[in-house]
C-alpha atoms as a PDB file:
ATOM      1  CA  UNK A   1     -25.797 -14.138  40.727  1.00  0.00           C
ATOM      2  CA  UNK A   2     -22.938 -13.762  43.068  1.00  0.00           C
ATOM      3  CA  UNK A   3     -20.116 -10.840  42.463  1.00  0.00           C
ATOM      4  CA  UNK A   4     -17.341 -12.627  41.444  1.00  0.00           C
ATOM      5  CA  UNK A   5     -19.121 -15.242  39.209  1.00  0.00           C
ATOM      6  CA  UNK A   6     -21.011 -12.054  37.597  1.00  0.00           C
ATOM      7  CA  UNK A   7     -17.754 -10.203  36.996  1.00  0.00           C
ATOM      8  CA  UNK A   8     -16.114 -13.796  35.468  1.00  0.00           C
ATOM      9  CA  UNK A   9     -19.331 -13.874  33.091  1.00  0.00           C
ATOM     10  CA  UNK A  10     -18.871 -10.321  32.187  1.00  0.00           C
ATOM     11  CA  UNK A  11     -14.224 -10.483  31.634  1.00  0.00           C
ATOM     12  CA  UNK A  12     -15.406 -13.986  29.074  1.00  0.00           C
ATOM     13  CA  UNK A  13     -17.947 -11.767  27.454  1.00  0.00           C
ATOM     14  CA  UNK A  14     -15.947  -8.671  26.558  1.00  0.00           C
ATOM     15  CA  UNK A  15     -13.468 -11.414  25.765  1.00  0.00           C
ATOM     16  CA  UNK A  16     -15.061 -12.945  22.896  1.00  0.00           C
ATOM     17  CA  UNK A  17     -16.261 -10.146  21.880  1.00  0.00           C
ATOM     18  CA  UNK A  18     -12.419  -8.505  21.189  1.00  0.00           C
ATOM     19  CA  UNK A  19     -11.416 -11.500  19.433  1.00  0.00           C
ATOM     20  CA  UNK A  20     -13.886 -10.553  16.726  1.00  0.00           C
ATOM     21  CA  UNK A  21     -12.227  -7.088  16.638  1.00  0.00           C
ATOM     22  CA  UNK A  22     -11.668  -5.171  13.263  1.00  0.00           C
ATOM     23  CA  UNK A  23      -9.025  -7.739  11.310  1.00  0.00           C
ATOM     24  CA  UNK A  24      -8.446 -10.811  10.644  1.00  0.00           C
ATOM     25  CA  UNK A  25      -6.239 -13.102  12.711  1.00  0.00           C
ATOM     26  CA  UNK A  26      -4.037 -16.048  11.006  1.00  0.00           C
ATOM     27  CA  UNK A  27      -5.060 -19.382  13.195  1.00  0.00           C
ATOM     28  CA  UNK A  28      -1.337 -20.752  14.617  1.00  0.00           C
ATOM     29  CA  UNK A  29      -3.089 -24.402  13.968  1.00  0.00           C
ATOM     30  CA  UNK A  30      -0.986 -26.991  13.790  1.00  0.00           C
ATOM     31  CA  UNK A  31      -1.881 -29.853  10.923  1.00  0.00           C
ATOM     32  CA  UNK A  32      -0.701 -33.584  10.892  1.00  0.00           C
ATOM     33  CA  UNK A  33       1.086 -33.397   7.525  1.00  0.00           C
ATOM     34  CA  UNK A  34      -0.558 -35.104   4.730  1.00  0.00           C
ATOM     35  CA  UNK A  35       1.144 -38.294   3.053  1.00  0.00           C
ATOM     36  CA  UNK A  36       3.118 -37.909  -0.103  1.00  0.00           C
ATOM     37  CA  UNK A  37       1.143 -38.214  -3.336  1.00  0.00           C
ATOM     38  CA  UNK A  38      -2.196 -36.433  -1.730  1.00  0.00           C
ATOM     39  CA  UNK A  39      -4.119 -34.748  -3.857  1.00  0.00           C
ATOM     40  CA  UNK A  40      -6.196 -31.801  -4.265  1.00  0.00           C
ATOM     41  CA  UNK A  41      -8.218 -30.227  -7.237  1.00  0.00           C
ATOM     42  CA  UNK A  42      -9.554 -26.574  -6.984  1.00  0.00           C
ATOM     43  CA  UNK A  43      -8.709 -22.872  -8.051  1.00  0.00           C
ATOM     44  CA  UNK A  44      -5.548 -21.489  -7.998  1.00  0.00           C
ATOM     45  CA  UNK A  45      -4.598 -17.830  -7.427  1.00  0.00           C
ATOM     46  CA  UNK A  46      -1.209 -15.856  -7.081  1.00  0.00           C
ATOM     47  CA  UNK A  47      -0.051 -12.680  -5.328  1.00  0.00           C
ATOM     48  CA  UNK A  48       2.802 -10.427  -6.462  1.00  0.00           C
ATOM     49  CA  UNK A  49       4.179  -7.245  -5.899  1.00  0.00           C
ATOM     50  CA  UNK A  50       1.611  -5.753  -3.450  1.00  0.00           C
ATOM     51  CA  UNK A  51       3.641  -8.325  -0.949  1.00  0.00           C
ATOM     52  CA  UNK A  52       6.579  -8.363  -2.302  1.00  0.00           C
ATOM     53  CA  UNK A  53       9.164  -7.235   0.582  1.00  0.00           C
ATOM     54  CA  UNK A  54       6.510  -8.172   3.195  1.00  0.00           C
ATOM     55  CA  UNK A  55       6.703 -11.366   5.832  1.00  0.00           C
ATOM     56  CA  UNK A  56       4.810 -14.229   5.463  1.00  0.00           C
ATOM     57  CA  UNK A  57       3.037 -16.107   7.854  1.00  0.00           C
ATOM     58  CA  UNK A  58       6.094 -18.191   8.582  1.00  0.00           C
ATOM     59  CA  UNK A  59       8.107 -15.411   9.085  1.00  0.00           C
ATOM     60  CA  UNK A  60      10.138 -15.271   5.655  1.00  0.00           C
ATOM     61  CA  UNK A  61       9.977 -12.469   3.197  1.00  0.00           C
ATOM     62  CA  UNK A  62       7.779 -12.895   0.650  1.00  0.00           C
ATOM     63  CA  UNK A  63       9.600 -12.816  -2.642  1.00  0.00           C
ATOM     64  CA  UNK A  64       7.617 -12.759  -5.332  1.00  0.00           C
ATOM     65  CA  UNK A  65      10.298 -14.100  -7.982  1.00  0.00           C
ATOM     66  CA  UNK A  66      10.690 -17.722  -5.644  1.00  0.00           C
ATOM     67  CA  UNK A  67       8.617 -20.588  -6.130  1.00  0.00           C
ATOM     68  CA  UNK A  68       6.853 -20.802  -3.196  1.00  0.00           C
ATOM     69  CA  UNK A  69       2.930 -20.653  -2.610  1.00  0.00           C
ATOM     70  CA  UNK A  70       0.165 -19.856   0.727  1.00  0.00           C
ATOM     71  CA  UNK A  71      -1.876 -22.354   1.785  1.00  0.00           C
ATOM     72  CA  UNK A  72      -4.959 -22.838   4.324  1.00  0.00           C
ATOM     73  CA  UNK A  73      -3.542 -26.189   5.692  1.00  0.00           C
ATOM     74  CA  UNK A  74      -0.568 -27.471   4.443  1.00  0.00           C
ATOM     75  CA  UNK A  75       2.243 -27.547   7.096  1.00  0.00           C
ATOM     76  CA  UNK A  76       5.278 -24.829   6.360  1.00  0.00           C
ATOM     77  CA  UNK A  77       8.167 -26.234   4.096  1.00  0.00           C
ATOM     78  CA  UNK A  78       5.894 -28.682   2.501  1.00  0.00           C
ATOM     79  CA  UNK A  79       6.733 -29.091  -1.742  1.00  0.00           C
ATOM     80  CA  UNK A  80       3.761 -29.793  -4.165  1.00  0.00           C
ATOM     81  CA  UNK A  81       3.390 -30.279  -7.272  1.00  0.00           C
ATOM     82  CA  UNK A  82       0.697 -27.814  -9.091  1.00  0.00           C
ATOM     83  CA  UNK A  83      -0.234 -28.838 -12.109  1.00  0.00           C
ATOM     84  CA  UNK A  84      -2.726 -26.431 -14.779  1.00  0.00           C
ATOM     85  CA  UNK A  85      -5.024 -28.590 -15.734  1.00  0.00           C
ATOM     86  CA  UNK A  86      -6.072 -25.605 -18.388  1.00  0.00           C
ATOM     87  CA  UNK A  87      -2.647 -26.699 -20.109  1.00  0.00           C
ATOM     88  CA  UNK A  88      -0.729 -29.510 -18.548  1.00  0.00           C
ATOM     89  CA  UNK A  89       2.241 -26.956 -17.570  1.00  0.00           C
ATOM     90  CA  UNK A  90       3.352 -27.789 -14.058  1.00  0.00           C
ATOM     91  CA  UNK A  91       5.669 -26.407 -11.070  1.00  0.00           C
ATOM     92  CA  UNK A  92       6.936 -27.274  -7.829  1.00  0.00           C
ATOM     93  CA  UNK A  93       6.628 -24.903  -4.816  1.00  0.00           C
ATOM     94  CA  UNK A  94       7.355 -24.771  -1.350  1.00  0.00           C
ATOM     95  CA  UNK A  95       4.718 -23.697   1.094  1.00  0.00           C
ATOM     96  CA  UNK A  96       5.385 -20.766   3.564  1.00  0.00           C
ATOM     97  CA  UNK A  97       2.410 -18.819   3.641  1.00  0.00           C
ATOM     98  CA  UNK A  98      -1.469 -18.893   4.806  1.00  0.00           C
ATOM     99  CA  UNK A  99      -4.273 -18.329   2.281  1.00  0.00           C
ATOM    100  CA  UNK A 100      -5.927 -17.956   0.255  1.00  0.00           C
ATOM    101  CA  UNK A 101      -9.027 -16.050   2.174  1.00  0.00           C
ATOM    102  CA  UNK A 102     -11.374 -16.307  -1.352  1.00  0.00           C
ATOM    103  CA  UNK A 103     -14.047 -18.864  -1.200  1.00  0.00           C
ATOM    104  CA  UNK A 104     -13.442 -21.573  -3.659  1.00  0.00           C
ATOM    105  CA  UNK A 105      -9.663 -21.433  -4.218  1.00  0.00           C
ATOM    106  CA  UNK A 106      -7.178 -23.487  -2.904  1.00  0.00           C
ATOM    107  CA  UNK A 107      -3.670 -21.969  -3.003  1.00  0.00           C
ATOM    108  CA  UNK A 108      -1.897 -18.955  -3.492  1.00  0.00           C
ATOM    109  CA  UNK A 109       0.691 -18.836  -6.088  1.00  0.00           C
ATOM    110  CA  UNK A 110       4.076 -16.425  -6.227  1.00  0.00           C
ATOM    111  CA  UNK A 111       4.573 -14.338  -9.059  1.00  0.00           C
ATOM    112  CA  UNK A 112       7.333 -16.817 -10.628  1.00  0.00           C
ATOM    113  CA  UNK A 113       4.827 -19.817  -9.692  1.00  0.00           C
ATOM    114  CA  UNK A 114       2.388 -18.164 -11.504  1.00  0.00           C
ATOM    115  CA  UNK A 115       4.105 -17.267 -14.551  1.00  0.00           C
ATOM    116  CA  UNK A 116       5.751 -20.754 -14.962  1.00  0.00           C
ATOM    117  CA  UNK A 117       2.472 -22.333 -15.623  1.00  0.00           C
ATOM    118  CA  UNK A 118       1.065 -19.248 -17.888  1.00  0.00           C
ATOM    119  CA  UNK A 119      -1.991 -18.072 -15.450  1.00  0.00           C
ATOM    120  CA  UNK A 120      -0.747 -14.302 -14.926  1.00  0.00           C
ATOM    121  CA  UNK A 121      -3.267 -13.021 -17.643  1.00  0.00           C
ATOM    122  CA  UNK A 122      -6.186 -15.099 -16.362  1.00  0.00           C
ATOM    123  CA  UNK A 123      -5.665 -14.367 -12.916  1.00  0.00           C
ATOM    124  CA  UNK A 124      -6.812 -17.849 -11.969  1.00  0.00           C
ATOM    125  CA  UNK A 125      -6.377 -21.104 -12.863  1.00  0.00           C
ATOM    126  CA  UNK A 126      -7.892 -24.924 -12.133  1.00  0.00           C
ATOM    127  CA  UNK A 127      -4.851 -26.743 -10.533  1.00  0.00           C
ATOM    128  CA  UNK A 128      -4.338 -30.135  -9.218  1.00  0.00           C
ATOM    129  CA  UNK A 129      -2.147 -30.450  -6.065  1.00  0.00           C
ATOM    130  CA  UNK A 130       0.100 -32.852  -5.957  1.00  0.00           C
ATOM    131  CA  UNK A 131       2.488 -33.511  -2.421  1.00  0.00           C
ATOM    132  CA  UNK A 132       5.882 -34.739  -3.049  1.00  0.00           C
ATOM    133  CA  UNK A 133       7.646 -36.841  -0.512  1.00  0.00           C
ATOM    134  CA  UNK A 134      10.934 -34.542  -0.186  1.00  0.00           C
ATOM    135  CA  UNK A 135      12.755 -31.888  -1.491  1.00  0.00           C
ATOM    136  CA  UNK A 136      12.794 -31.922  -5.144  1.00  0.00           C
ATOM    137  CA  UNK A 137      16.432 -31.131  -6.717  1.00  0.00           C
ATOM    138  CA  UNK A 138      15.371 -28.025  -8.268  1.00  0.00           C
ATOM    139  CA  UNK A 139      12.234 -25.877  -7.396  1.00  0.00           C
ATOM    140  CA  UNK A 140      12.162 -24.366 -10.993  1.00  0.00           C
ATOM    141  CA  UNK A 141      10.831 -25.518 -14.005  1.00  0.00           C
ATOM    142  CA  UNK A 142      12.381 -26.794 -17.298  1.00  0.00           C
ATOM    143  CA  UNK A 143      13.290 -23.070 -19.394  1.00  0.00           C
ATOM    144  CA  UNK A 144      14.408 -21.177 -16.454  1.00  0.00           C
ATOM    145  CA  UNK A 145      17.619 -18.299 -17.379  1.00  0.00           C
ATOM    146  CA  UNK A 146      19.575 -16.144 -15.587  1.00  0.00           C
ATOM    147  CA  UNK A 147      22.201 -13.569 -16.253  1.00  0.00           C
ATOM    148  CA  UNK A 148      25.198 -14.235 -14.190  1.00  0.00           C
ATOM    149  CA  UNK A 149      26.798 -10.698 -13.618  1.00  0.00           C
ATOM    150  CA  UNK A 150      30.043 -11.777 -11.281  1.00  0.00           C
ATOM    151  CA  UNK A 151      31.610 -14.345  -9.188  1.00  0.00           C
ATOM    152  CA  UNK A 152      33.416 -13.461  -6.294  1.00  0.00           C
ATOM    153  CA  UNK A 153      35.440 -15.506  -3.364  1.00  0.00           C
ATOM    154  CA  UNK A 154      35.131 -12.574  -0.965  1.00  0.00           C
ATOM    155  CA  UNK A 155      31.090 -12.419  -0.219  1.00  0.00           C
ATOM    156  CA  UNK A 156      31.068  -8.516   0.535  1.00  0.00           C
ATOM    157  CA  UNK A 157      32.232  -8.202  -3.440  1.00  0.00           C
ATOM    158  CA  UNK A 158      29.169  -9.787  -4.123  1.00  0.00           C
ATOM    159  CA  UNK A 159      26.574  -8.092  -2.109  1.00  0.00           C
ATOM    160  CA  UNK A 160      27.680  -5.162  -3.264  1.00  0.00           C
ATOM    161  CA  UNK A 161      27.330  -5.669  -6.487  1.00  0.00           C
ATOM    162  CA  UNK A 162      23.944  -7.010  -5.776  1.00  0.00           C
ATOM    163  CA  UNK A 163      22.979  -3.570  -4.146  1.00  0.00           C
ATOM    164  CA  UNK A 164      23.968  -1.779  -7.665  1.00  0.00           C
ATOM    165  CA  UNK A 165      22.287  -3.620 -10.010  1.00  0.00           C
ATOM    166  CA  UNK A 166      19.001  -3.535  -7.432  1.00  0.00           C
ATOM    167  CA  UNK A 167      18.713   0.328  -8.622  1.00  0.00           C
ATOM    168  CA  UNK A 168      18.043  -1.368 -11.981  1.00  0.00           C
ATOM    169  CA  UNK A 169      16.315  -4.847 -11.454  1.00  0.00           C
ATOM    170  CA  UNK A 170      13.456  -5.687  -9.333  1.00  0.00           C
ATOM    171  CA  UNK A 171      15.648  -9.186  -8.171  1.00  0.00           C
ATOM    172  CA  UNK A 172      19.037 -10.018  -8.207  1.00  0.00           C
ATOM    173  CA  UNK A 173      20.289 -13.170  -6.078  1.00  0.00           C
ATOM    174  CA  UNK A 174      23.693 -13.938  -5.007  1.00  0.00           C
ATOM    175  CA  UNK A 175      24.003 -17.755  -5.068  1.00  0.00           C
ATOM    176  CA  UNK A 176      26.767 -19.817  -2.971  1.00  0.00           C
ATOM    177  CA  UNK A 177      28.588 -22.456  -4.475  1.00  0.00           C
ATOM    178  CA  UNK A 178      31.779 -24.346  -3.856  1.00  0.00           C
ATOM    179  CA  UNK A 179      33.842 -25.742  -6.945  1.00  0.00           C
ATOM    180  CA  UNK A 180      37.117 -27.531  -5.735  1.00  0.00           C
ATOM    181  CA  UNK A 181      36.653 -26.661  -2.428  1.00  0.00           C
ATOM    182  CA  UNK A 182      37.011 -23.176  -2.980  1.00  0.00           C
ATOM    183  CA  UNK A 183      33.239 -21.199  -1.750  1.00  0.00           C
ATOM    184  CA  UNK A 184      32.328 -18.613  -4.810  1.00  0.00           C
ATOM    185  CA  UNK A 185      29.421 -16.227  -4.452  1.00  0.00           C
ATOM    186  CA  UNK A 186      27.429 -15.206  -7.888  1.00  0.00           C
ATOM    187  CA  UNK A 187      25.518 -12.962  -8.659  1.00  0.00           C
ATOM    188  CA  UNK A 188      22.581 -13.492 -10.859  1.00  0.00           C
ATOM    189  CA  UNK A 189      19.780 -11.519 -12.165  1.00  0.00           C
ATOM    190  CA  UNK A 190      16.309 -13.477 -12.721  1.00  0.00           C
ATOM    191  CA  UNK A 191      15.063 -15.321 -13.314  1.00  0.00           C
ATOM    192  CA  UNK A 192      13.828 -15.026 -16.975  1.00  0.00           C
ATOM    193  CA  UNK A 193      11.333 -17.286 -18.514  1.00  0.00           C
ATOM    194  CA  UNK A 194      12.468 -17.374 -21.815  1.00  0.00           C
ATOM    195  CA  UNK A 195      16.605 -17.122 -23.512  1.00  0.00           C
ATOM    196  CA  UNK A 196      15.329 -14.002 -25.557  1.00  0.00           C
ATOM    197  CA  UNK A 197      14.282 -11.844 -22.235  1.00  0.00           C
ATOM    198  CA  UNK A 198      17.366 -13.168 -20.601  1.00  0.00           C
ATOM    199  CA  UNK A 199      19.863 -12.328 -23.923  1.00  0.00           C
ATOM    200  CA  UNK A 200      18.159  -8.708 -23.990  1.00  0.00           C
ATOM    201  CA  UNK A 201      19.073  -8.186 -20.502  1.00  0.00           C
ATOM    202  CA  UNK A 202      22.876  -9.886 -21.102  1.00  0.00           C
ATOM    203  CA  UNK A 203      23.233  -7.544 -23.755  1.00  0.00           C
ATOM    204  CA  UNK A 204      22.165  -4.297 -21.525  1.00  0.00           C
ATOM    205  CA  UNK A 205      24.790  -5.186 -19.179  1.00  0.00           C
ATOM    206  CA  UNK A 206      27.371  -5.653 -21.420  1.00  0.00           C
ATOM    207  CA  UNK A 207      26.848  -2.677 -22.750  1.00  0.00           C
ATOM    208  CA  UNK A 208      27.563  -1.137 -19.446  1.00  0.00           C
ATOM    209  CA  UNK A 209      30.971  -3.526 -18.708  1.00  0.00           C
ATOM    210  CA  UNK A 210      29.238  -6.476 -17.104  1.00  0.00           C
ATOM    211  CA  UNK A 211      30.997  -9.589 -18.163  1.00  0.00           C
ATOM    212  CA  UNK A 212      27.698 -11.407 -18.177  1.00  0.00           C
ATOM    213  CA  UNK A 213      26.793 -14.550 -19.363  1.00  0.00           C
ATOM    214  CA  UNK A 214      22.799 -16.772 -18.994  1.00  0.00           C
ATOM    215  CA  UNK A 215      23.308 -19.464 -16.965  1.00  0.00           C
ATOM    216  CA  UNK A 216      20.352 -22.136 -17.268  1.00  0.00           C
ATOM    217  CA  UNK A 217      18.651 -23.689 -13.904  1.00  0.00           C
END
């Protein structure tokens, strides 16, 4: 065998063999997006706060308390429908993330995903997939509370409050809206999954001068 084509041989070998290195590589593969109403049946999991802070594979942080999911295929920004078929509770989520890497399940659930259709204790759950054809309205499902601490037309009022009450929740949101033209910025902790967790948190912050109040999504 000549030099050159021995030394090509060789480059491709050592190659293939570092792509098999020590950890495992996310495929950047692109997928035609499926049609709206495909289905899938399987195993759900979910992953919580051992991400929580981290980027996904789309490049967001991974928040734990949004209702998003990871999936093997599914293109980024993609809404489905997940329905337990253990007990007929459903949610919508938005994919941004790749997984999961167990055999035999089928998506990857956030914390809040996870909780909304009652599989945190098992772990796991049968689901049926469900794509939707666009953005829903509202990503949350029917019971959903927060506490609303403040409302604020100047947006550095309201991150700063945000930073405070971070030293004593695990997520507090500050949520844009515009009412008469006017852009207000409000901060809310949450969410809750029930009006008695969100009333005992109301109270603790009225007890400490919070003018707070649940809001429902």
């Amino acid at each position: 065998m000549g030099g050159p084509r021995w030394l090509l041989l060789v480059g491709l070998l050592l190659f293939l063999v570092g792509c098999g290195g020590g950890y495992r590589r996310v495929p950047r593969v692109l997928y035609p997006p499926p049609k709206p109403g495909w289905t899938q049946v399987g195993i759900a999991s979910w992953y919580g706060w051992d991400f929580h802070g981290r980027k996904t594979a789309n490049g967001e942080v991974y928040n734990m308390y949004d209702y998003t999911a990871a999936h093997r295929t599914l293109p980024f920004g993609t809404y489905v429908r997940v329905l337990n078929l253990d007990n007929g509770r459903s949610v919508v989520v938005r994919i941004n993330d790749r997984g999961p890497f167990v055999k035999g399940r089928i998506i990857d659930l956030s914390y809040a995903a996870a909780r909304a259709i009652d599989m945190i204790g098992p772990g796991t759950a049968r689901v049926q997939l469900t794509v939707l054809p666009a953005r829903p309205r509202a990503l949350v499902p029917v019971g959903v509370y927060y506490v609303q601490v403040g409302s604020f037309v100047e947006p550095h009022r309201a991150y700063a409050l945000q930073r405070t009450l971070l030293a004593s929740f695990s997520s507090v949101k500050v949520r844009r809206a515009v009412v008469d033209g006017v852009v207000y910025y409000r901060v809310r902790v949450g969410p809750f999954f029930s009006r008695t967790a969100a009333e005992g948190r109301r109270r603790w912050l009225r007890r400490r001068g919070y003018p707070a109040v649940i809001v429902r999504e």
